[in-house]
Structure formats: structure tokens, C-alpha cells
N, C-alpha and C. Protein backbone atom coordinates (compact mmCIF):
# COMPACT_ATOMS: atom_id res chain seq x y z
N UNK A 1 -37.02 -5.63 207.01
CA UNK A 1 -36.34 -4.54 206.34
C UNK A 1 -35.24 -5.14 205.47
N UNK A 2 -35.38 -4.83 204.04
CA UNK A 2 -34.26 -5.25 202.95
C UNK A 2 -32.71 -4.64 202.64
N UNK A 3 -32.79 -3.54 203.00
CA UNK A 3 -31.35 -2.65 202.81
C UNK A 3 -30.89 -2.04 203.39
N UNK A 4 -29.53 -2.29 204.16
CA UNK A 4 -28.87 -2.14 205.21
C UNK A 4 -27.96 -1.12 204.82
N UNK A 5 -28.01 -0.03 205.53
CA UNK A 5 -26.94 1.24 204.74
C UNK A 5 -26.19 1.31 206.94
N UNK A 6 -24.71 1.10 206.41
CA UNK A 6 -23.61 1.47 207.96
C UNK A 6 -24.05 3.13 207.91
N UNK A 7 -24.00 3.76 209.30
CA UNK A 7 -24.00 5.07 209.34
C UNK A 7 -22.79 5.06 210.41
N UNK A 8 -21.89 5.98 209.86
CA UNK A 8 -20.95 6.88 210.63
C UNK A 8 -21.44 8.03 211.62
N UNK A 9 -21.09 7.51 213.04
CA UNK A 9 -21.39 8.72 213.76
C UNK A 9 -20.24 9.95 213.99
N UNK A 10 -20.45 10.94 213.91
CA UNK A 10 -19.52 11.96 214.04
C UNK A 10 -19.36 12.77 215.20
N UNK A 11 -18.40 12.95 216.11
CA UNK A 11 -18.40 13.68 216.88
C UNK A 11 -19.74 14.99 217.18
N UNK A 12 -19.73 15.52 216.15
CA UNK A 12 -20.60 16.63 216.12
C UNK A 12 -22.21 16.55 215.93
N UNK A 13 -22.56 14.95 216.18
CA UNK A 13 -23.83 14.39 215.90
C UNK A 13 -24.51 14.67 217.15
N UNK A 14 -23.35 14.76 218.10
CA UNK A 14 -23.61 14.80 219.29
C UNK A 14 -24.26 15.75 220.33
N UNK A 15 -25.05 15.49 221.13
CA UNK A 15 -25.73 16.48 221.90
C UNK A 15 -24.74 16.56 223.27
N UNK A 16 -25.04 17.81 223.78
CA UNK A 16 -24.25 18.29 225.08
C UNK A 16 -24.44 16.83 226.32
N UNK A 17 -25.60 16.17 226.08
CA UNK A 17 -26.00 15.19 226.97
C UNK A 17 -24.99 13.80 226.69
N UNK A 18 -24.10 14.03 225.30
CA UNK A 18 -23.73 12.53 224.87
C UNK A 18 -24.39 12.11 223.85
N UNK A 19 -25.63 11.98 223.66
CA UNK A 19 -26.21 11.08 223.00
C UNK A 19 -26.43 11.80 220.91
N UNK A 20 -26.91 10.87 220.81
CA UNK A 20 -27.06 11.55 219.35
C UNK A 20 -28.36 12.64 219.28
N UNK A 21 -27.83 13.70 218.85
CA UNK A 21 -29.35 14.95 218.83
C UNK A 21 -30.19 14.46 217.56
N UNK A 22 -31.48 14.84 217.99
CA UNK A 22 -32.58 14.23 217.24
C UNK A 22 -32.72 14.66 216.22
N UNK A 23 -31.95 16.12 215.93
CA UNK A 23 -32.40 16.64 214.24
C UNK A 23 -31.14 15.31 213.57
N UNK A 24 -30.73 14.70 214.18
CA UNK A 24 -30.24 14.16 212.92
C UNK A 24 -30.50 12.84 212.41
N UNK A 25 -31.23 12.20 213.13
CA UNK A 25 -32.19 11.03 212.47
C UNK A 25 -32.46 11.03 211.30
N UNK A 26 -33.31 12.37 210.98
CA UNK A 26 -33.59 12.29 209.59
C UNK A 26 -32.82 12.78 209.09
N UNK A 27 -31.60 13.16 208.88
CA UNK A 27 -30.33 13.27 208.01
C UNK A 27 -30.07 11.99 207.77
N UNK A 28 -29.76 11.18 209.14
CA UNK A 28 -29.84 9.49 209.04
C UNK A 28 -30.84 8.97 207.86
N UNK A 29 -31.58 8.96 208.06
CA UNK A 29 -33.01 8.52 207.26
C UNK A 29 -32.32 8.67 205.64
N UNK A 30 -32.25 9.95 205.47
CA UNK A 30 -31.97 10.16 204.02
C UNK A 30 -30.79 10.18 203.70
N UNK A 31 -29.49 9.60 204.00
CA UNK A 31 -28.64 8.69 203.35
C UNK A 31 -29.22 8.04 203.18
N UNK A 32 -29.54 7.12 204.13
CA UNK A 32 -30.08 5.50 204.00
C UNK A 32 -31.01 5.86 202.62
N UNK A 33 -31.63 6.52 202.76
CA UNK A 33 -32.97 6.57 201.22
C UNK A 33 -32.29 6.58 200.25
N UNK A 34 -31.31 7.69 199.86
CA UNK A 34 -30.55 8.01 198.98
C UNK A 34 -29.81 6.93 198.21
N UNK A 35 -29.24 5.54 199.73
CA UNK A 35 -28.19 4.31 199.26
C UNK A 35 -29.52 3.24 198.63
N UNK A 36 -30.72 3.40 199.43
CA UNK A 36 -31.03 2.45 198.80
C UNK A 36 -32.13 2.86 197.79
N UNK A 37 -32.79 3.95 196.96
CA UNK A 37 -32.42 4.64 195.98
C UNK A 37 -31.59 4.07 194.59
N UNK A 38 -31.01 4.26 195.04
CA UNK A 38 -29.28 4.16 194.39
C UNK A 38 -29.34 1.87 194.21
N UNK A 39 -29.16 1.84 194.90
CA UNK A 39 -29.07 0.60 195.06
C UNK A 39 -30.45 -0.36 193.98
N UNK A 40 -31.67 0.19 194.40
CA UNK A 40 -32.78 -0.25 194.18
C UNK A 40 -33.30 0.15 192.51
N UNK A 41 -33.06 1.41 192.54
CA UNK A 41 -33.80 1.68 191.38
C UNK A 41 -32.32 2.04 190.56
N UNK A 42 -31.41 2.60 190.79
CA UNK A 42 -30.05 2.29 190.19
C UNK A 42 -30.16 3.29 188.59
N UNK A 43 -30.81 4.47 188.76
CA UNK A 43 -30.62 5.25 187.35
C UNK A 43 -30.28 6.57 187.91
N UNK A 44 -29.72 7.40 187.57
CA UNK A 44 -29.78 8.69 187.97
C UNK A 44 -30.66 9.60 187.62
N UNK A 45 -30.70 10.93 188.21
CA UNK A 45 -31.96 11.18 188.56
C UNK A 45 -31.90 13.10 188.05
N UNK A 46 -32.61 13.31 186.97
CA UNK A 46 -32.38 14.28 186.40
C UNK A 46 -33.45 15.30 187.67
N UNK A 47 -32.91 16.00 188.14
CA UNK A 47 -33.39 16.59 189.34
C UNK A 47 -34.61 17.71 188.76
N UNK A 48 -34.29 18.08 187.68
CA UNK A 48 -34.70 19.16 187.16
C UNK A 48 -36.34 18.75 186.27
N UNK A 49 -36.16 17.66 186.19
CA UNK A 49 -37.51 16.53 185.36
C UNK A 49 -38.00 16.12 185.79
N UNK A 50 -37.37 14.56 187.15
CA UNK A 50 -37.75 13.70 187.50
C UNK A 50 -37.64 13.60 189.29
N UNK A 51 -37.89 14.84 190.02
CA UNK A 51 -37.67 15.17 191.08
C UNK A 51 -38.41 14.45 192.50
N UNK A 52 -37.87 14.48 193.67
CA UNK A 52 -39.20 13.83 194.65
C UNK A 52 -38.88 14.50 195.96
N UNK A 53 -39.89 15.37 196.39
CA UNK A 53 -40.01 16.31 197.41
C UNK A 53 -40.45 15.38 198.57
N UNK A 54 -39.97 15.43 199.89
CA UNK A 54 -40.41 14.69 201.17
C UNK A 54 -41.80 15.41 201.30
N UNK A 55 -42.71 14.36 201.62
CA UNK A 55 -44.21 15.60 202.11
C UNK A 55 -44.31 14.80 203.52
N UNK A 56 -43.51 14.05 204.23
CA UNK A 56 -43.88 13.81 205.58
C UNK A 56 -43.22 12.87 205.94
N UNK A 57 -42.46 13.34 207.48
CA UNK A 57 -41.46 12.40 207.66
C UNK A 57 -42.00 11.88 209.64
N UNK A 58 -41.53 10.76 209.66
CA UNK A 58 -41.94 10.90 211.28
C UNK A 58 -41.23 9.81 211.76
N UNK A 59 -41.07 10.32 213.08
CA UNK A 59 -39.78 9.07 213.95
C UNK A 59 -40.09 8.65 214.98
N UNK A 60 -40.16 7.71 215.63
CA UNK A 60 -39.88 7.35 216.75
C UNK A 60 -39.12 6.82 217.56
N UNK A 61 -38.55 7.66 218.19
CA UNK A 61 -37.12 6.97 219.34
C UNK A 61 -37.36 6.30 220.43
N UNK A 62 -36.62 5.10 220.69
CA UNK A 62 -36.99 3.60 221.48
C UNK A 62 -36.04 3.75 222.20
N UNK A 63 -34.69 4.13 221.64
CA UNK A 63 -33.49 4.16 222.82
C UNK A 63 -32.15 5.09 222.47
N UNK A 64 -31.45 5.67 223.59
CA UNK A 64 -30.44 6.47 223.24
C UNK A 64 -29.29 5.97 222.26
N UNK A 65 -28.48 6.79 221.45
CA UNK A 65 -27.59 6.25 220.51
C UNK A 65 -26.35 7.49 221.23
N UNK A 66 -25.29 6.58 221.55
CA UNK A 66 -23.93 7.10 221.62
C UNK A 66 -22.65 7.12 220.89
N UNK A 67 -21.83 7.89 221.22
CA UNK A 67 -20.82 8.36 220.31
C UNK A 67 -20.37 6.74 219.75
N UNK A 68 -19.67 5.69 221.21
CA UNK A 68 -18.99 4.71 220.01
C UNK A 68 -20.12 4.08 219.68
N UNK A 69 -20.92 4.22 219.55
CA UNK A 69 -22.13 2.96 219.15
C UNK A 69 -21.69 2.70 217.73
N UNK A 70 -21.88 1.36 217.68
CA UNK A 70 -22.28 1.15 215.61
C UNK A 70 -23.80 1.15 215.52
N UNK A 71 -23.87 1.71 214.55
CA UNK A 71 -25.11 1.54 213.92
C UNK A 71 -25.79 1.65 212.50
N UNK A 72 -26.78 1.20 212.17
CA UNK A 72 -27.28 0.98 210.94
C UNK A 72 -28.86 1.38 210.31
N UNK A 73 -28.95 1.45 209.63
CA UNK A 73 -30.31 1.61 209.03
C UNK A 73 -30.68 0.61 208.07
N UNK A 74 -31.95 0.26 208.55
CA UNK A 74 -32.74 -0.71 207.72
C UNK A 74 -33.96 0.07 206.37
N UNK A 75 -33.74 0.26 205.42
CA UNK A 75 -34.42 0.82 205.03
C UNK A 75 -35.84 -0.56 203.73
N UNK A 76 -36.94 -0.11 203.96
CA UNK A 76 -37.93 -0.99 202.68
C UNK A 76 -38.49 0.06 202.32
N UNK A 77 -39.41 -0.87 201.48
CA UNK A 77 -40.55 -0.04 201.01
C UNK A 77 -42.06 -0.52 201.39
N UNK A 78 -42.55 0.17 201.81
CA UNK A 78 -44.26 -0.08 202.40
C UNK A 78 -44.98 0.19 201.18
N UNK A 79 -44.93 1.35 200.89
CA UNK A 79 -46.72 1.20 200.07
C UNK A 79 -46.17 1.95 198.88
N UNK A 80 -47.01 2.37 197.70
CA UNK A 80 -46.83 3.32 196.49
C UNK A 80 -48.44 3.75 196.19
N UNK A 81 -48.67 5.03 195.79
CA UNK A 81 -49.41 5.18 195.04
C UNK A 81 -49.43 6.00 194.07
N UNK A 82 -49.98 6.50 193.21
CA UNK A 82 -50.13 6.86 192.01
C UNK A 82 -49.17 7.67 192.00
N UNK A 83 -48.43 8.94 192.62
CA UNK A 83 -47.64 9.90 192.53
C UNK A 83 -46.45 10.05 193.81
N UNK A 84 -46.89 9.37 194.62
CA UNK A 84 -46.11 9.50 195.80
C UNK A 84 -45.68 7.49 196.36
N UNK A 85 -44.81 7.32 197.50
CA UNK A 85 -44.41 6.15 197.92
C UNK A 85 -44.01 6.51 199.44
N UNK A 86 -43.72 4.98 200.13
CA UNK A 86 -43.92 5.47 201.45
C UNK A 86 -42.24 4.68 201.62
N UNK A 87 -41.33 4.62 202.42
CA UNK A 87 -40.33 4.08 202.97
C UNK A 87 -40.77 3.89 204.36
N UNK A 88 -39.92 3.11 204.79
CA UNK A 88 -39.77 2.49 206.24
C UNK A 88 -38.31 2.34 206.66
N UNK A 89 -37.91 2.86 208.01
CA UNK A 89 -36.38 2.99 208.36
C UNK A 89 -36.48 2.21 209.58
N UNK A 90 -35.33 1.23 210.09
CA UNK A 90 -35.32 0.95 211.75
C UNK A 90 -33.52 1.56 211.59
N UNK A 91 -33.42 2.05 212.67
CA UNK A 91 -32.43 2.11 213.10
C UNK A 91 -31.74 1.45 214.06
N UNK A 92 -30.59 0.61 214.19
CA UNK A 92 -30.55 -0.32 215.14
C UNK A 92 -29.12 -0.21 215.40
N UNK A 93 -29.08 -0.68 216.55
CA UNK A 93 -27.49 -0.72 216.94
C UNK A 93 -27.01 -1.61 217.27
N UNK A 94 -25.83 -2.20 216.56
CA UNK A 94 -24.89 -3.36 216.58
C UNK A 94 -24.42 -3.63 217.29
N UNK A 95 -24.42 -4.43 218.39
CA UNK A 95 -24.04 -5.13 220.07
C UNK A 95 -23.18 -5.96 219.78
N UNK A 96 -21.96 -5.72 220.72
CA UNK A 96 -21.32 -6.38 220.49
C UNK A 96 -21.32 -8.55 220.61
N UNK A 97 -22.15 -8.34 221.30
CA UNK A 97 -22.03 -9.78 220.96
C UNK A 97 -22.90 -10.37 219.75
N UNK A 98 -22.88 -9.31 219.12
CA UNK A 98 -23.30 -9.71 217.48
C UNK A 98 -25.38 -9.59 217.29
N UNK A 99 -25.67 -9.20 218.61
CA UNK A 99 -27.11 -8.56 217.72
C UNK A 99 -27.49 -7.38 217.42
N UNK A 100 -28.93 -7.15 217.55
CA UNK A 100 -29.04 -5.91 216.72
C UNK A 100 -29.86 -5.33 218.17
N UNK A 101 -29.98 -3.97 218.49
CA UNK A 101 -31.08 -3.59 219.30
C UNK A 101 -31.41 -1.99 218.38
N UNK A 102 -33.35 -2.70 218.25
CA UNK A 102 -33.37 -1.01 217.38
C UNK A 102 -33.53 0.14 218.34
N UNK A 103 -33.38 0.96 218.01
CA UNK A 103 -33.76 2.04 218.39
C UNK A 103 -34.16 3.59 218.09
N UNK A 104 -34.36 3.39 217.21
CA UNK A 104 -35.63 4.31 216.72
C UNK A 104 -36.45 3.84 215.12
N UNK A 105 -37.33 4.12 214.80
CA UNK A 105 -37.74 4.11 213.53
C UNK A 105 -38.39 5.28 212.76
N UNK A 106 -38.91 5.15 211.93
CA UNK A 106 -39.38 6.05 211.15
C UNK A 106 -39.93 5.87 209.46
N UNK A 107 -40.55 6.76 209.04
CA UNK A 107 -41.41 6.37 207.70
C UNK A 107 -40.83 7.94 207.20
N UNK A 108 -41.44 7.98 205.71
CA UNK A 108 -41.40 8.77 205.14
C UNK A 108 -42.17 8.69 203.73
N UNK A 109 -42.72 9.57 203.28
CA UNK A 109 -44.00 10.18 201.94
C UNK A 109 -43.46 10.32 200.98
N UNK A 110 -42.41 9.85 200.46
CA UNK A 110 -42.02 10.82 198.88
C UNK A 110 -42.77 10.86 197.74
N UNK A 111 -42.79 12.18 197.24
CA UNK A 111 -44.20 12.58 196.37
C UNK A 111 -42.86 12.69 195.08
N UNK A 112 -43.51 12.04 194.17
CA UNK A 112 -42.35 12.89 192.71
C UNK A 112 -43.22 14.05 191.93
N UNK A 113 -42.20 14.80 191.42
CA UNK A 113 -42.30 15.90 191.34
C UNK A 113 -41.79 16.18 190.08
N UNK A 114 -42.51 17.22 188.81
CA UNK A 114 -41.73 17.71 188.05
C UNK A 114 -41.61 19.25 188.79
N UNK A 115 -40.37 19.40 188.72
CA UNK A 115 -39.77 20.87 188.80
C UNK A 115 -40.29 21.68 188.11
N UNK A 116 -39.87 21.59 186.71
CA UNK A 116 -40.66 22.70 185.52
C UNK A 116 -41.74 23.07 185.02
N UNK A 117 -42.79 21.76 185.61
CA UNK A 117 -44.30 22.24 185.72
C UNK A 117 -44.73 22.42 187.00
N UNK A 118 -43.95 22.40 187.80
CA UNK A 118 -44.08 22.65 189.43
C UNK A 118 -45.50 21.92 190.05
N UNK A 119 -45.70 20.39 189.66
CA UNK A 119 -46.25 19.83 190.34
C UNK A 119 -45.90 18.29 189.92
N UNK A 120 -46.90 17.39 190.66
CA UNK A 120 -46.76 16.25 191.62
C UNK A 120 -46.89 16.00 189.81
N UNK A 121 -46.11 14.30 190.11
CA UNK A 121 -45.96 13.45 188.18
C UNK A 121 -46.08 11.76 188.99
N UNK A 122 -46.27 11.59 188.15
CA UNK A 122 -46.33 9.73 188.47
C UNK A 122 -45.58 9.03 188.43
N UNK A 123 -45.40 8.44 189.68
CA UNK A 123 -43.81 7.76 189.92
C UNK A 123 -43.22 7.45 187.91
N UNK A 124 -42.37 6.81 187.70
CA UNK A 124 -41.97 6.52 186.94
C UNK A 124 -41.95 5.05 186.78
N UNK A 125 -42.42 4.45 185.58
CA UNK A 125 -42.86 2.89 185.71
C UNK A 125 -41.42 2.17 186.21
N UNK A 126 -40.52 2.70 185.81
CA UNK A 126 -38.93 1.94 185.83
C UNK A 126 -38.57 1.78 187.32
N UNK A 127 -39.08 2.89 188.05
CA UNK A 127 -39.36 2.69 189.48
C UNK A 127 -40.06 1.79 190.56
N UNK A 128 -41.43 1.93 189.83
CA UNK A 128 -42.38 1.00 190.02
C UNK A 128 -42.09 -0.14 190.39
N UNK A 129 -40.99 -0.90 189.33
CA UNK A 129 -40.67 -2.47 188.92
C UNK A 129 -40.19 -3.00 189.76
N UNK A 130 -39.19 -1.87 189.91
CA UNK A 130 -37.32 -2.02 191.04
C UNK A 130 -38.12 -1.91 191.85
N UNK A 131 -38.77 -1.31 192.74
CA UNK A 131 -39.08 -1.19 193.92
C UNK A 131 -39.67 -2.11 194.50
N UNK A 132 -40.85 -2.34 193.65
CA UNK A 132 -41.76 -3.57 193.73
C UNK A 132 -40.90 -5.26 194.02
N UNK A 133 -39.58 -5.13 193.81
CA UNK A 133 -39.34 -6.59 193.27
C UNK A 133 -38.35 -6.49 194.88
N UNK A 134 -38.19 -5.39 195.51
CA UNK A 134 -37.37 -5.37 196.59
C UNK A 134 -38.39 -5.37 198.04
């Protein structure tokens, strides 16, 4: 995994049990997409033209995450095809004696999208490049 985005845990992440509640992984997930996004392909993103709708997200949790925990997201890229691309997330938590233990992962589908013709468009070559080279 190439791009490391810190996540802040917040009090309110929290489930009655302690641990982190599961709807928020994928809130997790998509910062991390968003930073490395941002990071990777580095143009902004006319929402209204050049849009990309999630068509499938999925997780799997390996181990509990608590309030002081640090932790991080690993985010790459797996596959592309003609209109849509796939990401890859580990989530891992920073031990203090300096390793990593993951604990959960997850993928995700992003399809791009024009808004104003209300369907699926082809990634964008400028995308393509950046992504490809990460």
C-alpha cells in the first residue's frame, strides 16, 4: 500500500462497547480516498462534469480499534477499467513499540460519472497516468 493518510479518532466514533462502530470505516475509507485523490491525481474536480459515484464498497474487520489507538490508512490502487477503478484500504494501528497491526481492510468500485448526461464517462486520461505511475 502507497499512501498513508493519519485518521483522527473522535470520541463520537465510538460505540457503547468502546470500540470504533463499523458505519464508520467507510467514512474512514473515504478521507483516505479523497487524500490520496488529492495527492495522486492532484486537479480539482468539477463535480458537476467530471463526477465518480461509489458502486461498491466492502470491508473486512481483523481486529477491534479503540478510542486512544493511532491509526492509519493505507490506501493503492488495484485495477482500472474503461469507466470505473478499484482502490484498496488497510487500516492499521500504530503500536507503540513502533509497528503496525492491521486491522481491517477494504476495497472499493469508483465508476466516473457525468452528472449532466446522467451516466457512466471514461475515466479521464490525466487520471489514468497519475494513477498508473503510483
Amino acid at each position: 500500500m502507497s499512501h498513508k493518510t493519519p485518521i483522527q479518532l473522535r470520541f463520537k466514533d465510538m460505540d457503547a462497547l468502546g470500540h470504533l462502530n463499523n458505519a464508520n470505516y467507510l467514512t474512514f475509507f473515504e478521507l483516505a480516498r479523497i487524500k490520496y485523490f488529492r495527492d495522486t491525481v492532484g486537479t480539482e474536480i468539477d463535480w458537476n462534469k467530471d463526477g465518480m459515484i461509489i458502486a461498491r464498497a466492502t470491508i473486512d474487520y481483523k481486529k477491534p480499534v479503540y478510542f486512544n489507538d493511532t491509526v492509519c490508512i493505507y490506501t493503492s490502487f488495484l485495477k482500472m477499467g474503461t469507466t470505473s477503478f478499484e482502490l484498496g484500504y488497510q487500516l492499521v494501528r500504530e503500536e507503540k513499540d513502533g509497528t503496525e497491526t492491521l486491522v481491517a481492510t477494504g476495497t472499493s468500485v469508483i465508476v466516473c460519472y457525468n452528472y449532466k448526461e446522467k451516466k457512466p464517462m471514461a475515466i479521464p486520461k490525466s487520471w489514468i497516468d497519475k494513477m498508473a505511475e503510483n
